[in-house]
C-alpha atoms as a PDB file:
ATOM      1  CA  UNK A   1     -67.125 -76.454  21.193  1.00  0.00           C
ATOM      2  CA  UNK A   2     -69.544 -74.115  20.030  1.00  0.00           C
ATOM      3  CA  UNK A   3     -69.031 -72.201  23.581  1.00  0.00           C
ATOM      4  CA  UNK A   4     -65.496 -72.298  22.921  1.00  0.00           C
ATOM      5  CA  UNK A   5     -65.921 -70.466  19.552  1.00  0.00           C
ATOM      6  CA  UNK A   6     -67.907 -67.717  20.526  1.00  0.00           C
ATOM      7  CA  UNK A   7     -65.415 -67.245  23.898  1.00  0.00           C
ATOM      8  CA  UNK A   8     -62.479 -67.059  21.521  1.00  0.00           C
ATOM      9  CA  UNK A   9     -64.002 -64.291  19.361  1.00  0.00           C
ATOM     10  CA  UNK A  10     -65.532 -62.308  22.470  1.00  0.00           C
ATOM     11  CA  UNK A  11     -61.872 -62.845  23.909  1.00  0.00           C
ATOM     12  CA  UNK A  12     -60.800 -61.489  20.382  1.00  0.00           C
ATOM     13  CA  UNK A  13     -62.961 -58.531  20.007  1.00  0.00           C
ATOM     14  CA  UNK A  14     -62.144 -57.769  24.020  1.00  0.00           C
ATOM     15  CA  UNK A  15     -59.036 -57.730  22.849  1.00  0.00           C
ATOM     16  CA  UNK A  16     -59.227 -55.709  19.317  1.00  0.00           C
ATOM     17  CA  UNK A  17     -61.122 -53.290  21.536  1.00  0.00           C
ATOM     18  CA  UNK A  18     -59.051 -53.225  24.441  1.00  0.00           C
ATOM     19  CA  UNK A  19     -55.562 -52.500  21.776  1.00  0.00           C
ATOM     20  CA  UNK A  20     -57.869 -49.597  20.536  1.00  0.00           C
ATOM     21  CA  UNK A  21     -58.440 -48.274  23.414  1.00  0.00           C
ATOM     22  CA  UNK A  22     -54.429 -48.376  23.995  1.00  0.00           C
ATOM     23  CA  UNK A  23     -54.099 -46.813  21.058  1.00  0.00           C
ATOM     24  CA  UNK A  24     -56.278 -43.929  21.576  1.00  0.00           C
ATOM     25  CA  UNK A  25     -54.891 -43.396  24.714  1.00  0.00           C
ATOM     26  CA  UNK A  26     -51.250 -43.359  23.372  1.00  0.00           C
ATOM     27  CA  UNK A  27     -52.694 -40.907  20.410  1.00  0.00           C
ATOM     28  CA  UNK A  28     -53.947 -38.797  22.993  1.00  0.00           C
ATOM     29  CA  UNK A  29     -50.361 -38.532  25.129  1.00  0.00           C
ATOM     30  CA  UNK A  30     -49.112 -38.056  21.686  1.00  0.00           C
ATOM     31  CA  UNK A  31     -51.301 -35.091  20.756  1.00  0.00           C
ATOM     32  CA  UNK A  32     -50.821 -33.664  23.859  1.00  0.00           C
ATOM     33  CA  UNK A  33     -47.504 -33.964  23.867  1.00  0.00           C
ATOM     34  CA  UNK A  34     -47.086 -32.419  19.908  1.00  0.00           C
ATOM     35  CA  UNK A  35     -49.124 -29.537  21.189  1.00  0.00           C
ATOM     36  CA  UNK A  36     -46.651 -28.878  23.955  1.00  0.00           C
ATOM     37  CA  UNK A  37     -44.122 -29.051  21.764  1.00  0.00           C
ATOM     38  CA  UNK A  38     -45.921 -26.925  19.482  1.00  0.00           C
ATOM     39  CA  UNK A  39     -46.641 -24.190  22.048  1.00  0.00           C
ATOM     40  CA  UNK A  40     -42.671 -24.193  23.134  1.00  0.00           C
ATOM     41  CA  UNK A  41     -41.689 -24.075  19.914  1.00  0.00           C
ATOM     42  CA  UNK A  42     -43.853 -20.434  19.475  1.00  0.00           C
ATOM     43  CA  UNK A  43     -42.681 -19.091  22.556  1.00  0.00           C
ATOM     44  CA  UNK A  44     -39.044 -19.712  21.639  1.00  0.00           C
ATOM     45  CA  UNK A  45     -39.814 -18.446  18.373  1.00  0.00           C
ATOM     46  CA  UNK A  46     -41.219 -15.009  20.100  1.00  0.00           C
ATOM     47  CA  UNK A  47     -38.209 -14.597  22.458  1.00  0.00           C
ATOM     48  CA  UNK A  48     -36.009 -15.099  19.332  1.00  0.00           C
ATOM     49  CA  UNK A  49     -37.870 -12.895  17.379  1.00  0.00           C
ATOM     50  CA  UNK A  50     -37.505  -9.865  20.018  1.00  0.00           C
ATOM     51  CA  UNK A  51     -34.000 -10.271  20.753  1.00  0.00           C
ATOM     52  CA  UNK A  52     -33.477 -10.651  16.861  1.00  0.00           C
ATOM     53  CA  UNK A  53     -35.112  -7.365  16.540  1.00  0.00           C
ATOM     54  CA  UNK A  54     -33.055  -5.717  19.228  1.00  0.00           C
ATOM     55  CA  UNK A  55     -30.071  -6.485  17.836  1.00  0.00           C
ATOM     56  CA  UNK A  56     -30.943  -5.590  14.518  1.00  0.00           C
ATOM     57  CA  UNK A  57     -31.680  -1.866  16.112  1.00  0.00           C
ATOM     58  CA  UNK A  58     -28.756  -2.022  17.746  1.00  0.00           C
ATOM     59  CA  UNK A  59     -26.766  -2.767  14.406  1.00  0.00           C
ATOM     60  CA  UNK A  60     -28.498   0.041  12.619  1.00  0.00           C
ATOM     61  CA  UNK A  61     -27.905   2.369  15.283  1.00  0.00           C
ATOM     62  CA  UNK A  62     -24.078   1.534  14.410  1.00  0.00           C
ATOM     63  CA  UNK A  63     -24.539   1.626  11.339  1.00  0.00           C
ATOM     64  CA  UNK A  64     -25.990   5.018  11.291  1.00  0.00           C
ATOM     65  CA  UNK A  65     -23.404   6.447  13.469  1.00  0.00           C
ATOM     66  CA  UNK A  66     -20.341   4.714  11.173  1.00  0.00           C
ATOM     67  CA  UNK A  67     -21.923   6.270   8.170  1.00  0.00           C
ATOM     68  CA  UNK A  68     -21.703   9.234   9.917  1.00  0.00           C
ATOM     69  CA  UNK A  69     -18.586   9.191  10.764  1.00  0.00           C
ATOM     70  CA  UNK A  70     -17.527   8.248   7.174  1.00  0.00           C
ATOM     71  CA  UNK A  71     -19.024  11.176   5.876  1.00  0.00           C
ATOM     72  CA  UNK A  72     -17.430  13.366   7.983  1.00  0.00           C
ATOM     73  CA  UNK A  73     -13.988  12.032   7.321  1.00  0.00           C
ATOM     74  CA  UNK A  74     -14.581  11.882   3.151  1.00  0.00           C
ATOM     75  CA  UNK A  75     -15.360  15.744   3.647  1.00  0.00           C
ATOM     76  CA  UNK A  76     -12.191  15.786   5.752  1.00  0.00           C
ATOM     77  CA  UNK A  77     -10.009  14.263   3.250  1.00  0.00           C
ATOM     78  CA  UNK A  78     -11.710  16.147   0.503  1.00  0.00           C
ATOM     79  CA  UNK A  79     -11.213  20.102   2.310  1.00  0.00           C
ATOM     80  CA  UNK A  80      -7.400  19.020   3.236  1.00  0.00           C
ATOM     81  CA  UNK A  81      -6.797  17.532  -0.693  1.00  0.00           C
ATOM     82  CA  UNK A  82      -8.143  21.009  -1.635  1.00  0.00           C
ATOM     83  CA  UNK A  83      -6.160  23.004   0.811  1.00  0.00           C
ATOM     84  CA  UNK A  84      -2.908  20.663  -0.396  1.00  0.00           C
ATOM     85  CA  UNK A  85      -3.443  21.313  -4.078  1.00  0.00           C
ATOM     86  CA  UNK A  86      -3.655  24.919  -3.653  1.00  0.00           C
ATOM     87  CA  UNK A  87      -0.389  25.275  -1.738  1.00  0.00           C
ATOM     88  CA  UNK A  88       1.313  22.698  -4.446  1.00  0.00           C
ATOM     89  CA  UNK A  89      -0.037  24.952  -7.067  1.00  0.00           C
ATOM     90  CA  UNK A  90       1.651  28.210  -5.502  1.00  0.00           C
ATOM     91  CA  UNK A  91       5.109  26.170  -4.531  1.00  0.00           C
ATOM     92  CA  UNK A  92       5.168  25.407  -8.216  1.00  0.00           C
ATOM     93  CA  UNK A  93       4.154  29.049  -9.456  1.00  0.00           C
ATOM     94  CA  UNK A  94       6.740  30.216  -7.247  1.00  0.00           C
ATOM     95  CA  UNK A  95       9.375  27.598  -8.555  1.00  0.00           C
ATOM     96  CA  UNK A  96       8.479  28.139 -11.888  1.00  0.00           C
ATOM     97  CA  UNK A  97       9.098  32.466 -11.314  1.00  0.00           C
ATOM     98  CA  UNK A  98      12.105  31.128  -9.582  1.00  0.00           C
ATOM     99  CA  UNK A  99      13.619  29.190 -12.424  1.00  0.00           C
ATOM    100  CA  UNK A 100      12.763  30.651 -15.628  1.00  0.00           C
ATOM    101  CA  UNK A 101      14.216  34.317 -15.643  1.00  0.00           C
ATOM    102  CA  UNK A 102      12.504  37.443 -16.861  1.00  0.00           C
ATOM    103  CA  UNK A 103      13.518  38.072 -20.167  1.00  0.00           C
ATOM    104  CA  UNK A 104      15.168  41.033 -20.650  1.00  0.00           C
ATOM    105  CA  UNK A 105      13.627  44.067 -22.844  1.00  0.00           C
ATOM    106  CA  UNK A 106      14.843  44.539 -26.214  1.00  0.00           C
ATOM    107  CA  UNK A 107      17.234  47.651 -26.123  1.00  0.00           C
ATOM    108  CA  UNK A 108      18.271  48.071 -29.404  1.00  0.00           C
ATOM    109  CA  UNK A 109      17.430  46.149 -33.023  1.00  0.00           C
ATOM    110  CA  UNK A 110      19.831  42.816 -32.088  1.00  0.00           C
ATOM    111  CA  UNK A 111      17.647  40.236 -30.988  1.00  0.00           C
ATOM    112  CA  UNK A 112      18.984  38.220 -27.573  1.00  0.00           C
ATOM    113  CA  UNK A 113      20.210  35.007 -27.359  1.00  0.00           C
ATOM    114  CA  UNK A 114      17.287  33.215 -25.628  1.00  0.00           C
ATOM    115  CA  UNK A 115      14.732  35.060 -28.427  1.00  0.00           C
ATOM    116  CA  UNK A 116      17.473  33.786 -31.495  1.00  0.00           C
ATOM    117  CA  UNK A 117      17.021  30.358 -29.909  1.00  0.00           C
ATOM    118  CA  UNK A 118      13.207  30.183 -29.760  1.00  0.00           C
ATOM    119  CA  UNK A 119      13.319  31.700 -33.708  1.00  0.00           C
ATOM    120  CA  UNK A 120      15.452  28.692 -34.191  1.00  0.00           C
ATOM    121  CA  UNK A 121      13.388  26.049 -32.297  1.00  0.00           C
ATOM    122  CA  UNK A 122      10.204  27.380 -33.993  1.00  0.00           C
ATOM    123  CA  UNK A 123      12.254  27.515 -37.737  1.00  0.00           C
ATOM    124  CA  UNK A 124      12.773  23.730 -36.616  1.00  0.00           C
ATOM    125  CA  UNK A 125      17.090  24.751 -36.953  1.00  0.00           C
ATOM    126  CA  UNK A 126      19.255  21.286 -35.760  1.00  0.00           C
ATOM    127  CA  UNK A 127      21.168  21.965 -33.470  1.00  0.00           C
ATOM    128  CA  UNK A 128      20.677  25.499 -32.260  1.00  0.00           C
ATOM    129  CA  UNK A 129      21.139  24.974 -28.610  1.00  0.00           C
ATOM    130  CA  UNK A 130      25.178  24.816 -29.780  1.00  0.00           C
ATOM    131  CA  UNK A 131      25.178  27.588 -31.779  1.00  0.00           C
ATOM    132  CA  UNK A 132      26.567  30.731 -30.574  1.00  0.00           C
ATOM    133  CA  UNK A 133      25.050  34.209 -31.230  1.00  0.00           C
ATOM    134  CA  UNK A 134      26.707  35.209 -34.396  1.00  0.00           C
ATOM    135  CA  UNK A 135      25.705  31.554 -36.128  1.00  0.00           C
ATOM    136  CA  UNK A 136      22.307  32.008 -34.672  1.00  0.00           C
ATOM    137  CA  UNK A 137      21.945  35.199 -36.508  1.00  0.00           C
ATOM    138  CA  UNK A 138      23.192  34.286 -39.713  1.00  0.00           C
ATOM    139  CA  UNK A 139      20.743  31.225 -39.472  1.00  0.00           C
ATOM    140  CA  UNK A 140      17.710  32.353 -38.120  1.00  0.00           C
ATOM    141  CA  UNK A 141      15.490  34.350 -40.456  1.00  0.00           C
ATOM    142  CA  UNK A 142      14.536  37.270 -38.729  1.00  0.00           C
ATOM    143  CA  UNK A 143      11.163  38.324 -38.732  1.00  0.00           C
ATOM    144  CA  UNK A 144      10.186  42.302 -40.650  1.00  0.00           C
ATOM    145  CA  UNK A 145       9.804  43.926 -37.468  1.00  0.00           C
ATOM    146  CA  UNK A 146      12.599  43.229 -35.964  1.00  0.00           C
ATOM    147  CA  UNK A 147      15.318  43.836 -38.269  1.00  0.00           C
ATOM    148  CA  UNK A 148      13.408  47.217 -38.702  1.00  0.00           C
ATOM    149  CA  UNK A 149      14.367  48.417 -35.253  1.00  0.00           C
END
């Protein structure tokens, strides 16, 4: 029996060494296998990486030329705003010269009607756009120099 013992634990360790060695072996594969992986994973990291970077040139390239372009329309818009203010400002000089008459000179010591009126509006008189010449005369106060002519 005692031959029996000692062939069981032989058989045993034979065994515990012989799953070892399995498992070496299959830690081995495994490393090897974890390194390939590794190394693929770097390459495809690398390819990535330059065609990442190419296209990020390529968008700043557009970018650059966009900005450009912006620019150069802003400073459009901005010179044809300019040149469209200006002409709006001399349509509504000339509308203005085109509406409100000349007034005429003074030719004797009677004020006109459009001067009696302003009087009136400044003197703060109700109703003085009604009023005819002779009521805007007799209302208005006249001012020194004028009643001197």
């Amino acid at each position: 029996m005692s031959k029996k013992k000692t062939d069981k634990k032989q058989d045993a360790k034979a065994a515990a060494k012989l799953a070892e060695k399995q498992q070496r072996r299959a830690a081995e594969k495994a490393l090897v296998r974890a390194e390939q992986a590794v190394d693929a994973a770097r390459e495809a990291v690398r390819s990535s990486s330059k065609e990442l970077r190419k296209h990020a040139a390529a968008l700043a390239k557009r970018t650059e030329k966009l900005s450009a372009k912006h620019e150069k329309a802003v400073t459009g818009l901005a010179a044809q705003q300019a040149r469209a203010d200006e002409a709006s400002s001399r349509v509504r000089t000339q509308r203005r010269s085109l509406l409100i008459p000349p007034l005429p000179t003074p030719t004797g010591g009677v004020p006109t009607m459009i001067e009696l009126r302003q009087l009136a509006k400044q003197q703060r008189i109700a109703g003085y756009s009604r009023m005819n010449k002779a009521t805007l005369l007799a209302r208005v106060d006249l001012p020194a120099d004028s009643e001197a002519q």
